[in-house]
C-alpha atoms as a PDB file:
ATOM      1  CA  UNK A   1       0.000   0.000   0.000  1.00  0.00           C
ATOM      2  CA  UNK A   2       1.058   3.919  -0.581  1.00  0.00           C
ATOM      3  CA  UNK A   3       0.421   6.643   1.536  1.00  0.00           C
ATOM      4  CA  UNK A   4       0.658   6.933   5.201  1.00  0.00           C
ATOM      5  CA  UNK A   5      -1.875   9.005   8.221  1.00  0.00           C
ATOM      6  CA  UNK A   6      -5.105   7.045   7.780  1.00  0.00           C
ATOM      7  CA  UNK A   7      -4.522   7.782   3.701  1.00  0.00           C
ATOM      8  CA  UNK A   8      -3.213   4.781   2.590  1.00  0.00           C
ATOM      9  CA  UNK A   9      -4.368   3.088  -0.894  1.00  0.00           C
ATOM     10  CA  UNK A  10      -3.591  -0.036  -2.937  1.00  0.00           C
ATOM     11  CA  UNK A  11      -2.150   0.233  -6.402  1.00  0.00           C
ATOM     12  CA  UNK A  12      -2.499  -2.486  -8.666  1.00  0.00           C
ATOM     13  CA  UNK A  13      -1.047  -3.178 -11.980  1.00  0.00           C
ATOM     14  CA  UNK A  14      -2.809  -5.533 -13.936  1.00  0.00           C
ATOM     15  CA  UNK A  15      -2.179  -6.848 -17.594  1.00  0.00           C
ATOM     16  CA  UNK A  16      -3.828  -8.805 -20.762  1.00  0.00           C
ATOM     17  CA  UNK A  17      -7.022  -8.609 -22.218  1.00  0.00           C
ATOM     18  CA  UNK A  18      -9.882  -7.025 -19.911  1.00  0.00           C
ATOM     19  CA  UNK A  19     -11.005 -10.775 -18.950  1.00  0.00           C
ATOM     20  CA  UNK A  20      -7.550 -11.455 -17.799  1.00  0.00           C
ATOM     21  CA  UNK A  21      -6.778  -8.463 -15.941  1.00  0.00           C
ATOM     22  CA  UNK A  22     -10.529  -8.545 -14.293  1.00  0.00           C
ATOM     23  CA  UNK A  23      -9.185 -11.976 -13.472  1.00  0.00           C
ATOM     24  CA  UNK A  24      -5.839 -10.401 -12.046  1.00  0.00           C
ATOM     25  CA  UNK A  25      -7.651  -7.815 -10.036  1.00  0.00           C
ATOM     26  CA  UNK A  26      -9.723 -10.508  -8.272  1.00  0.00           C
ATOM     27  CA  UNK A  27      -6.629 -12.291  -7.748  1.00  0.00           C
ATOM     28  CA  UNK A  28      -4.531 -10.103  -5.551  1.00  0.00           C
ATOM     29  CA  UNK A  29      -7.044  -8.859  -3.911  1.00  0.00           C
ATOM     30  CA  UNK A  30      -9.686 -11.481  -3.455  1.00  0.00           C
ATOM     31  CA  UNK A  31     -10.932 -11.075   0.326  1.00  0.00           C
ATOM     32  CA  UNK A  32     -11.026  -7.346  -0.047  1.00  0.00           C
ATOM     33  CA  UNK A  33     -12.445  -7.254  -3.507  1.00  0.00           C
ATOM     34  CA  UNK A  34     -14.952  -9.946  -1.724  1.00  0.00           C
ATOM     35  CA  UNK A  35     -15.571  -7.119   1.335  1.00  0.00           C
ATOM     36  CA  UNK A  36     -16.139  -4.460  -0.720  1.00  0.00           C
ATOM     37  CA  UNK A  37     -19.481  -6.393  -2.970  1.00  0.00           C
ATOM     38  CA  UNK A  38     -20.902  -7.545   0.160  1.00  0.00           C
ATOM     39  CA  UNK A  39     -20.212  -4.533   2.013  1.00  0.00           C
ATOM     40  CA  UNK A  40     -21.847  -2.284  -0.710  1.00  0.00           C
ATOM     41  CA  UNK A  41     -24.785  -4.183  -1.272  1.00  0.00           C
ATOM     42  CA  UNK A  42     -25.729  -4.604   2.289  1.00  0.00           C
ATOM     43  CA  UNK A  43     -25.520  -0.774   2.384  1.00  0.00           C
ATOM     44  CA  UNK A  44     -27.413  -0.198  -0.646  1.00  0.00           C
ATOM     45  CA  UNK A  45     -30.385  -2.170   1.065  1.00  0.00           C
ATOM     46  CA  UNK A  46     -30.040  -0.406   4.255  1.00  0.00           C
ATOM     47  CA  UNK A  47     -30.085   3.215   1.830  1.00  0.00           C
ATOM     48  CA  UNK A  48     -32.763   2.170   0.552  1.00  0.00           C
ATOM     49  CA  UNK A  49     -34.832   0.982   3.434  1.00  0.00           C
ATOM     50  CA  UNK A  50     -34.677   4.668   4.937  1.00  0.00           C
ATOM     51  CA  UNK A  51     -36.315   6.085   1.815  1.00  0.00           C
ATOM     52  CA  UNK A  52     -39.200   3.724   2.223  1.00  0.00           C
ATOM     53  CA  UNK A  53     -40.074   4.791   6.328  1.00  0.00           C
ATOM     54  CA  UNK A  54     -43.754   4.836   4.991  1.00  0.00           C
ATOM     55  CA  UNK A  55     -44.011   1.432   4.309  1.00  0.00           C
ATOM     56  CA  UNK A  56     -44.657  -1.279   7.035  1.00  0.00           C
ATOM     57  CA  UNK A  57     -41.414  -2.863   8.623  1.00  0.00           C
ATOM     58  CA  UNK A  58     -42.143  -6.048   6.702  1.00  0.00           C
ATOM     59  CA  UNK A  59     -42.870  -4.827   3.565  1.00  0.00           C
ATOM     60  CA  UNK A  60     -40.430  -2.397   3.513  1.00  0.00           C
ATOM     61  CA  UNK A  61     -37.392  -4.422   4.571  1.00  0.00           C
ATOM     62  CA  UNK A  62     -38.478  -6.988   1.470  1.00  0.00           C
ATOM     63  CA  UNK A  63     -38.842  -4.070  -0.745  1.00  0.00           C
ATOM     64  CA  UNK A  64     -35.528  -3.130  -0.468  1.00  0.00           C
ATOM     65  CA  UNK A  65     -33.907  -5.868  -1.258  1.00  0.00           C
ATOM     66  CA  UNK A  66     -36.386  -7.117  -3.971  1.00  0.00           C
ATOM     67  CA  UNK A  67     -37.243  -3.864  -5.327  1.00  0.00           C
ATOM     68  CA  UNK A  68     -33.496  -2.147  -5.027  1.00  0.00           C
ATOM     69  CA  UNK A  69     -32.143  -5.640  -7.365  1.00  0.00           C
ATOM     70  CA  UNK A  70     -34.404  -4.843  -9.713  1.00  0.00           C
ATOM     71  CA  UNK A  71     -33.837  -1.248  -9.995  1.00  0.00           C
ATOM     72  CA  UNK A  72     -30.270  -2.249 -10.690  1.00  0.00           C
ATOM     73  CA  UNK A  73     -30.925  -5.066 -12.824  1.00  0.00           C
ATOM     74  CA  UNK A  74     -33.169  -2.453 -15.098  1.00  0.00           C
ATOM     75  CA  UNK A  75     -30.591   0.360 -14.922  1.00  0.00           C
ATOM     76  CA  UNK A  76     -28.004  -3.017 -16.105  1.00  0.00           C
ATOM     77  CA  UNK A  77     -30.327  -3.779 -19.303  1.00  0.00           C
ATOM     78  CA  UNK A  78     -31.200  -0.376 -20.667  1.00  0.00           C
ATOM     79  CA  UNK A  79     -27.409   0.762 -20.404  1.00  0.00           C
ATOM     80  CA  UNK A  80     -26.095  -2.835 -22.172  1.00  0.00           C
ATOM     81  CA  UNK A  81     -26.459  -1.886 -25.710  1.00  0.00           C
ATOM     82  CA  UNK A  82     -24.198   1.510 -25.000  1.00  0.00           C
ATOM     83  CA  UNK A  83     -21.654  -0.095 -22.893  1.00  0.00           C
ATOM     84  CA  UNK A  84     -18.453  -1.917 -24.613  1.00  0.00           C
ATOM     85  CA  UNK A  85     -18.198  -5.650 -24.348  1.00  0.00           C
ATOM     86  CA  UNK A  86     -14.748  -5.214 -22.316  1.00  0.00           C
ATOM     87  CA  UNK A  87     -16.313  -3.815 -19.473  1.00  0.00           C
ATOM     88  CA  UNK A  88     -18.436  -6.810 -18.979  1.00  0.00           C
ATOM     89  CA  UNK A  89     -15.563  -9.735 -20.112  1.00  0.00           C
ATOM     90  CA  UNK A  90     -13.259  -7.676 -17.253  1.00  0.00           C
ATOM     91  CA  UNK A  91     -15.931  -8.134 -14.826  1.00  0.00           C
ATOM     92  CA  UNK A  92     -16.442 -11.162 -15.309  1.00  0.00           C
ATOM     93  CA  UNK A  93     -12.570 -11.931 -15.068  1.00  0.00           C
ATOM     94  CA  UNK A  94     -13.272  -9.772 -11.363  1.00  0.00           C
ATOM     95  CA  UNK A  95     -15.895 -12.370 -10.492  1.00  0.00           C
ATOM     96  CA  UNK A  96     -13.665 -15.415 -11.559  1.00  0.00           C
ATOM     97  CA  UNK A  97     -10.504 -14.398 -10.091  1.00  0.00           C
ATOM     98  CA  UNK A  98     -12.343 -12.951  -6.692  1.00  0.00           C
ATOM     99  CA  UNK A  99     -15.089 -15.583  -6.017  1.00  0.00           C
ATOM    100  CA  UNK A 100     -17.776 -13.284  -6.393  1.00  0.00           C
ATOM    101  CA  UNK A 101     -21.278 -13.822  -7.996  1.00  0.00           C
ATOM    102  CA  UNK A 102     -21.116 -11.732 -10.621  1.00  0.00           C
ATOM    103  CA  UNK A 103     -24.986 -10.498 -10.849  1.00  0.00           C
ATOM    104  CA  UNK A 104     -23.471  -8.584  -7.141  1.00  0.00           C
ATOM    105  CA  UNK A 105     -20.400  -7.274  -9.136  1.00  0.00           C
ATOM    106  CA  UNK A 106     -22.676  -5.621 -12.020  1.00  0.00           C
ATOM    107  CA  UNK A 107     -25.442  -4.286 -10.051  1.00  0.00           C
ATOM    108  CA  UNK A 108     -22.445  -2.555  -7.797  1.00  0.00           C
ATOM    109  CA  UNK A 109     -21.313  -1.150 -10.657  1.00  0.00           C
ATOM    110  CA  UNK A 110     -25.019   0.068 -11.609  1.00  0.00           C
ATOM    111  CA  UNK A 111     -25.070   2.669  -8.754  1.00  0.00           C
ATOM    112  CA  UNK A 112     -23.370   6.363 -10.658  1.00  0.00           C
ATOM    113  CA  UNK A 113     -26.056   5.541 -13.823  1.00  0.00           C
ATOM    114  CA  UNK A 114     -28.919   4.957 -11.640  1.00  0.00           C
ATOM    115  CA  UNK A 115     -28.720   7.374  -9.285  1.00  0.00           C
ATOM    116  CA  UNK A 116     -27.603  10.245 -11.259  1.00  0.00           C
ATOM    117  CA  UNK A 117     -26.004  12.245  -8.687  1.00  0.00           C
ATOM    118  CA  UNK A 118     -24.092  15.402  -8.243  1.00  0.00           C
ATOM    119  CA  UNK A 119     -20.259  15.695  -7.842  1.00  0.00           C
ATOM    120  CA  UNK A 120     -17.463  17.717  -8.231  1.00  0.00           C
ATOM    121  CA  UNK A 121     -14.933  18.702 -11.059  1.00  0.00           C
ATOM    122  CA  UNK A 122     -12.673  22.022 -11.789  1.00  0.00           C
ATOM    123  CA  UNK A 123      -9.853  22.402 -14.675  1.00  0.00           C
ATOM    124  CA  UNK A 124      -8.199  25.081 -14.927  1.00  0.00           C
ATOM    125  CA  UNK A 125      -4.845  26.255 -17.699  1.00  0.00           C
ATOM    126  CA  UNK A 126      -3.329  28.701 -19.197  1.00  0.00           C
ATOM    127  CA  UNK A 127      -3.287  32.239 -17.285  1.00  0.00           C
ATOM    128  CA  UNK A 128      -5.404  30.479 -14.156  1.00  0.00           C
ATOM    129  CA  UNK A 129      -1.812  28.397 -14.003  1.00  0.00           C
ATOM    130  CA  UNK A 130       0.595  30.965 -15.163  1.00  0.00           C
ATOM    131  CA  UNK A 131       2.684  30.135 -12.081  1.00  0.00           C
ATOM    132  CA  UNK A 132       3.414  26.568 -13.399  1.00  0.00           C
ATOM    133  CA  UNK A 133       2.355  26.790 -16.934  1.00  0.00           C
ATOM    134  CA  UNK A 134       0.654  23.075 -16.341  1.00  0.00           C
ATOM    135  CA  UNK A 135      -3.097  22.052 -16.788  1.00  0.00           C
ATOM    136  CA  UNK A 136      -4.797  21.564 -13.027  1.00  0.00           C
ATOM    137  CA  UNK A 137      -7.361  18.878 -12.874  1.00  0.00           C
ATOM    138  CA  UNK A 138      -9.432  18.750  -9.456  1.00  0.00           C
ATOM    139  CA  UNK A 139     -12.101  16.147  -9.080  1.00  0.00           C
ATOM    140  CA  UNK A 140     -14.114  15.423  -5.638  1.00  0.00           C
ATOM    141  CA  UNK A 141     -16.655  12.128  -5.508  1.00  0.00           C
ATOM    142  CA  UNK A 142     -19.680  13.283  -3.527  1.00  0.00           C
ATOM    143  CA  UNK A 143     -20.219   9.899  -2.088  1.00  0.00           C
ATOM    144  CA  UNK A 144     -21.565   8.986   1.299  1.00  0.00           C
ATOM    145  CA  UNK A 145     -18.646   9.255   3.729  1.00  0.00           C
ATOM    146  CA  UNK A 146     -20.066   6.559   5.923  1.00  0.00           C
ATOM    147  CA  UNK A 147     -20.454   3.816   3.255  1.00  0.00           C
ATOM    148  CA  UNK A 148     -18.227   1.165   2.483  1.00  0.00           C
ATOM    149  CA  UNK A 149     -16.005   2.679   0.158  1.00  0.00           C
ATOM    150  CA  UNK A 150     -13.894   4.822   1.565  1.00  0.00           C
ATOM    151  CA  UNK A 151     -12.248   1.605   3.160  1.00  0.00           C
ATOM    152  CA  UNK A 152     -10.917   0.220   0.243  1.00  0.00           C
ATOM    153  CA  UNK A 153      -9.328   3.334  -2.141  1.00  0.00           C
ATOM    154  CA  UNK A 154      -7.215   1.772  -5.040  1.00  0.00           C
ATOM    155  CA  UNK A 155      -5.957   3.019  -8.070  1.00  0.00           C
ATOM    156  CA  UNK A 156      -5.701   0.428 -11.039  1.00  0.00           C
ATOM    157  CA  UNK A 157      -2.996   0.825 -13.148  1.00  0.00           C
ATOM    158  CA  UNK A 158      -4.099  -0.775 -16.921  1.00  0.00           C
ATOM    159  CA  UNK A 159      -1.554  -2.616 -19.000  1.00  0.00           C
ATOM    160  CA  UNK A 160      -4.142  -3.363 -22.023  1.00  0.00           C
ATOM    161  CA  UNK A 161      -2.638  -5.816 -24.635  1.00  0.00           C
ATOM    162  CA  UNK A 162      -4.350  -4.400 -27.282  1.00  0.00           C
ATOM    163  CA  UNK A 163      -7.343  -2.246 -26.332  1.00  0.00           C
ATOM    164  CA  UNK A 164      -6.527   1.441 -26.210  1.00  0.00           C
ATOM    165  CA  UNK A 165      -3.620   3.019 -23.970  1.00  0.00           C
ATOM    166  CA  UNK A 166      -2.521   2.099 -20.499  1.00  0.00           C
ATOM    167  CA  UNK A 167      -3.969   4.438 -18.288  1.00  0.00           C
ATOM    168  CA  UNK A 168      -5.134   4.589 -14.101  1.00  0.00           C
ATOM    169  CA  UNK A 169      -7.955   4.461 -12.498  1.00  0.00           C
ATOM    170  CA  UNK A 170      -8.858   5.902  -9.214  1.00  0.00           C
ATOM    171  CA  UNK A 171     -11.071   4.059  -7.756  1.00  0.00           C
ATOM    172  CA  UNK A 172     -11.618   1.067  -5.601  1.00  0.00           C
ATOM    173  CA  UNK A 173     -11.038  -2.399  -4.867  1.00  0.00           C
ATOM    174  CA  UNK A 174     -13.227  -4.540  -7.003  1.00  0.00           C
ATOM    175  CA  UNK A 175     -14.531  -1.545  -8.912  1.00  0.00           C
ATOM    176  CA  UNK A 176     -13.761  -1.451 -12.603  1.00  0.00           C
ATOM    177  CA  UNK A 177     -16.086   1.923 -13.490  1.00  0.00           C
ATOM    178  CA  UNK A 178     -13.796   4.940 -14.403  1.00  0.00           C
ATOM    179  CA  UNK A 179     -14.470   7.561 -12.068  1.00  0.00           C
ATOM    180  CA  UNK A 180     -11.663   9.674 -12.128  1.00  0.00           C
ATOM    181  CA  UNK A 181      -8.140   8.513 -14.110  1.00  0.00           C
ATOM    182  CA  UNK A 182      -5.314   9.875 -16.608  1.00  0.00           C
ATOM    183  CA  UNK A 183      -4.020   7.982 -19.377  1.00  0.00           C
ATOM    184  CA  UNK A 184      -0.556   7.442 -20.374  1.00  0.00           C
ATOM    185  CA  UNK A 185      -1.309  10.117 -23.378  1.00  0.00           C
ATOM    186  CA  UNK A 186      -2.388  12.960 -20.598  1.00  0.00           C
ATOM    187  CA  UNK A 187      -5.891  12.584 -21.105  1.00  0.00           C
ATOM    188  CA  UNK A 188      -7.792  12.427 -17.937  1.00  0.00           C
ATOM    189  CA  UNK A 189     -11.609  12.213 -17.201  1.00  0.00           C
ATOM    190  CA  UNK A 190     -13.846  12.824 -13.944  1.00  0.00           C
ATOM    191  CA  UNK A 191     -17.322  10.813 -13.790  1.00  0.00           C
ATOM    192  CA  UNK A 192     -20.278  12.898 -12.063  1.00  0.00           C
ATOM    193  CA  UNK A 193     -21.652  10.426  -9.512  1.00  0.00           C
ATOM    194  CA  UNK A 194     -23.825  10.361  -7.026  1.00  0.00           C
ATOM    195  CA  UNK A 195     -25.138   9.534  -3.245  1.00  0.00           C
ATOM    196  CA  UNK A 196     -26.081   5.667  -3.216  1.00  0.00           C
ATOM    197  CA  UNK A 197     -28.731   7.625  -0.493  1.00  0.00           C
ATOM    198  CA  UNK A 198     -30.724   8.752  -3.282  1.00  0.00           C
ATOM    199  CA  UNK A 199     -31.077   5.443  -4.661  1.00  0.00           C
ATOM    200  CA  UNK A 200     -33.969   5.334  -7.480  1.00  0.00           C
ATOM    201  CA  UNK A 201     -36.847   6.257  -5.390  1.00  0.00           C
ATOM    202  CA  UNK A 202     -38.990   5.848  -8.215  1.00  0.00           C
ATOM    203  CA  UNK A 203     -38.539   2.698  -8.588  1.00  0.00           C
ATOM    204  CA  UNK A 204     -38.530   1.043  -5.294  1.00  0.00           C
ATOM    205  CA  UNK A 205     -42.347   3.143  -4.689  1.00  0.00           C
ATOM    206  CA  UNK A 206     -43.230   2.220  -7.846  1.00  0.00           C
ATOM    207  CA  UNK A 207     -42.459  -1.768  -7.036  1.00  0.00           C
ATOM    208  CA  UNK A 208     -43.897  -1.411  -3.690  1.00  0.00           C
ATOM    209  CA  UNK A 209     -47.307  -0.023  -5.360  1.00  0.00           C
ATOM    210  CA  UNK A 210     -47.420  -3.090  -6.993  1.00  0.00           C
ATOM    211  CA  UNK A 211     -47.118  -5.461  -4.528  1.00  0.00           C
ATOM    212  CA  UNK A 212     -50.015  -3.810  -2.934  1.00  0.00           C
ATOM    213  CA  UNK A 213     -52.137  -4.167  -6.122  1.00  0.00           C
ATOM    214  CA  UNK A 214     -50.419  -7.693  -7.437  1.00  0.00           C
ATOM    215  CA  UNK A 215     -49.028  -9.330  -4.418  1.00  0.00           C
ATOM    216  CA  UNK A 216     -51.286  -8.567  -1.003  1.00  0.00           C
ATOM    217  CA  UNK A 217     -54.255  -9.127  -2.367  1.00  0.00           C
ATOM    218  CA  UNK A 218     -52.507 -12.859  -3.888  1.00  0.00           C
ATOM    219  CA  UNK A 219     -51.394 -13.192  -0.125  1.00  0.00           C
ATOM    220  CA  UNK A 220     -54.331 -12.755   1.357  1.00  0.00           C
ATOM    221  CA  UNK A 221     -57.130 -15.047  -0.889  1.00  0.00           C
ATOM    222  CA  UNK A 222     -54.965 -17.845  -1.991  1.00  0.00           C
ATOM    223  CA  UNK A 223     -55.733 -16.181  -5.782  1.00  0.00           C
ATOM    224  CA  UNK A 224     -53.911 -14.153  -8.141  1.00  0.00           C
ATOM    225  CA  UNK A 225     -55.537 -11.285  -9.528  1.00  0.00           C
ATOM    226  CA  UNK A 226     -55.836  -9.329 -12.865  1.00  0.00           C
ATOM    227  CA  UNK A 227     -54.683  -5.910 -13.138  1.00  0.00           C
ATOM    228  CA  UNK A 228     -54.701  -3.709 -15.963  1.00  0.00           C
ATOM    229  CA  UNK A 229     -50.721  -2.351 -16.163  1.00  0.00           C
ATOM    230  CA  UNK A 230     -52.149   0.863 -18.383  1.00  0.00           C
ATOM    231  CA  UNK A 231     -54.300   1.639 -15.210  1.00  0.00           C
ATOM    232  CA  UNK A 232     -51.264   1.919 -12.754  1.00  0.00           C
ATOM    233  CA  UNK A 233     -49.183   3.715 -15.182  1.00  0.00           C
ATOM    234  CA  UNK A 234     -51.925   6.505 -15.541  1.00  0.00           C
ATOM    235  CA  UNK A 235     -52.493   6.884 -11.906  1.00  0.00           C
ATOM    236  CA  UNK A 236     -49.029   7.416 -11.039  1.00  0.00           C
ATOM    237  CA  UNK A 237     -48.590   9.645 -13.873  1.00  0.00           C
ATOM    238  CA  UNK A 238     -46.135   7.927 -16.033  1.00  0.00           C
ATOM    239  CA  UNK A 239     -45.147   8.276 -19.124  1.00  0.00           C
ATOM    240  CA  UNK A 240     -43.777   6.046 -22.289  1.00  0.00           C
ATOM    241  CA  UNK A 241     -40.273   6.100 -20.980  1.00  0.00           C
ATOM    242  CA  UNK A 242     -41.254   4.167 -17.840  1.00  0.00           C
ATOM    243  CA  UNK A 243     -42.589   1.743 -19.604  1.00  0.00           C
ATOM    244  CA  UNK A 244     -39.261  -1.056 -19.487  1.00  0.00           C
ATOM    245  CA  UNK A 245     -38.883  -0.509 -15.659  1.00  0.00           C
ATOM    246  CA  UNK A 246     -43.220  -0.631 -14.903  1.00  0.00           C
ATOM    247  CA  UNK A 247     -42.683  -4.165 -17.118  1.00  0.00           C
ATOM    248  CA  UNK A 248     -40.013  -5.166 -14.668  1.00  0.00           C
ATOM    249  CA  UNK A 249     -41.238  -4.279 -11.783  1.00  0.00           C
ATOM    250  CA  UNK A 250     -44.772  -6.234 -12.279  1.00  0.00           C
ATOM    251  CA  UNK A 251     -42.369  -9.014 -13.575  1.00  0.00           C
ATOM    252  CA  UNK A 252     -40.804  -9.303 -10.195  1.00  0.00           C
ATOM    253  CA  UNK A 253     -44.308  -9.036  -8.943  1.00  0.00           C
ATOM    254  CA  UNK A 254     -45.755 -11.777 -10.650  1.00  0.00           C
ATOM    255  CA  UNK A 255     -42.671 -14.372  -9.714  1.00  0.00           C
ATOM    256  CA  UNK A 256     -43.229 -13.235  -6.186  1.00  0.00           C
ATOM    257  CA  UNK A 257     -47.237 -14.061  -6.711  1.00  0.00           C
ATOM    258  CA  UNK A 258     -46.641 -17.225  -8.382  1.00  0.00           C
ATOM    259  CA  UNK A 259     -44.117 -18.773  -5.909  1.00  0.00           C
ATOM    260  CA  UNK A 260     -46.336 -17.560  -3.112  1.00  0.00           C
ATOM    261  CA  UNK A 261     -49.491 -18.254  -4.168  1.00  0.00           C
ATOM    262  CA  UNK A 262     -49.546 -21.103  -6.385  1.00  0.00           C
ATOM    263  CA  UNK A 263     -46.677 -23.434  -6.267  1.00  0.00           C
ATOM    264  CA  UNK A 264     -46.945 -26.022  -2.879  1.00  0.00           C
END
């Protein structure tokens, strides 16, 4: 590890194609990469538990979990056809190398699109920098201080064998998502993220509204009733572009029905 005070951080180097070094990075640091997933998710649930107070303690507590993996999954599907094939072969090199399921390791990794959060980012050149003459690059992640991240700060050093530059990544163990990093051609990016507090309240009301209308009244006759999707859509004032996560949300609902209600 670098640094020293209560700042240290790991630096990796990994190598290969992204499946191999996903692979390496699960590798050397397999029971961290390991605490980090579990960590996360368990504090995703417990985020977004407190957003759903209104709910009763058993409903909410299975709402979370339920609700919050299929918020994820969602955000996972309607991102897939704009995200590169490498970024799913290195984590599922991650998963292989680390022993983690890798469902965990791409909903993680789900959290900066869905919640669509504010950061922080300055550059500044030229005269603002006259005293150095250099380009000044600040970037500050706006996440939760109390989560599980902030114990496991890495930066990833990429050795690609044939896609694109090396370059580093500063982020952490067992993440792959670029939030902030430089390239070995002095390009450098920052990511505006967000607080995993603010967790897609939409959808997590939105799947506990239909539990009420698919699941409780399953629950409570033995029977599974008809509901007319269109109907719930107007009444909570949604529009076309809610239509995917409404269809997996009452997806999830229906399983929940059907293993519940009508399997022994």
């Amino acid at each position: 590890m670098y640094g020293e005070g209560g700042f240290e951080f790991w630096v990796i180097h990994v190598y290969g194609t992204p499946y191999e070094m996903g692979y390496a990075h699960g590798t050397m640091m397999k029971p961290e990469a390991q605490a980090m997933i579990n960590r996360t998710m368990q504090y995703l649930y417990s985020q977004a538990e407190q957003q759903l107070q209104f709910l009763p303690t058993w409903l909410r507590d299975w709402v979370a979990e339920v609700g919050l993996d299929v918020a994820l999954d969602w955000t996972a599907n309607v991102t897939a056809p704009f995200t590169g094939d490498y970024f799913f072969e290195e984590m599922h090199g991650l998963a292989d190398g680390a022993g983690i399921d890798y469902q965990d390791i791409l909903r993680v990794h789900m959290i900066g699109e869905l919640t669509q959060g504010d950061c922080s980012m300055y550059g500044a050149w030229g005269s603002a920098t006259a005293a150095t003459g250099h380009t000044m690059q600040l970037r500050a992640l706006d996440w939760d201080t109390s989560g599980p991240f902030r114990d496991y700060p890495a930066v990833v050093v990429y050795h690609p064998s044939s896609l694109g530059h090396a370059f580093a990544n500063v982020g952490f163990v067992g993440w792959i998502g670029a939030l902030t990093g430089q390239s070995s051609k002095q390009m450098a990016i920052s990511e505006i993220g967000g607080s995993a507090a603010r967790v897609c309240v939409f959808v997590l009301v939105l799947f506990a509204a239909c539990v009420f209308v698919f699941c409780v009244p399953c629950l409570g006759q033995q029977a599974c009733c008809c509901v007319d999707v269109a109907t719930i859509m107007f009444a909570l004032g949604l529009t076309h572009a809610h239509v995917s996560c409404v269809g997996a949300c009452v997806r999830a609902c229906v399983r929940v029905c059907v293993r519940r209600c009508l399997l022994p």
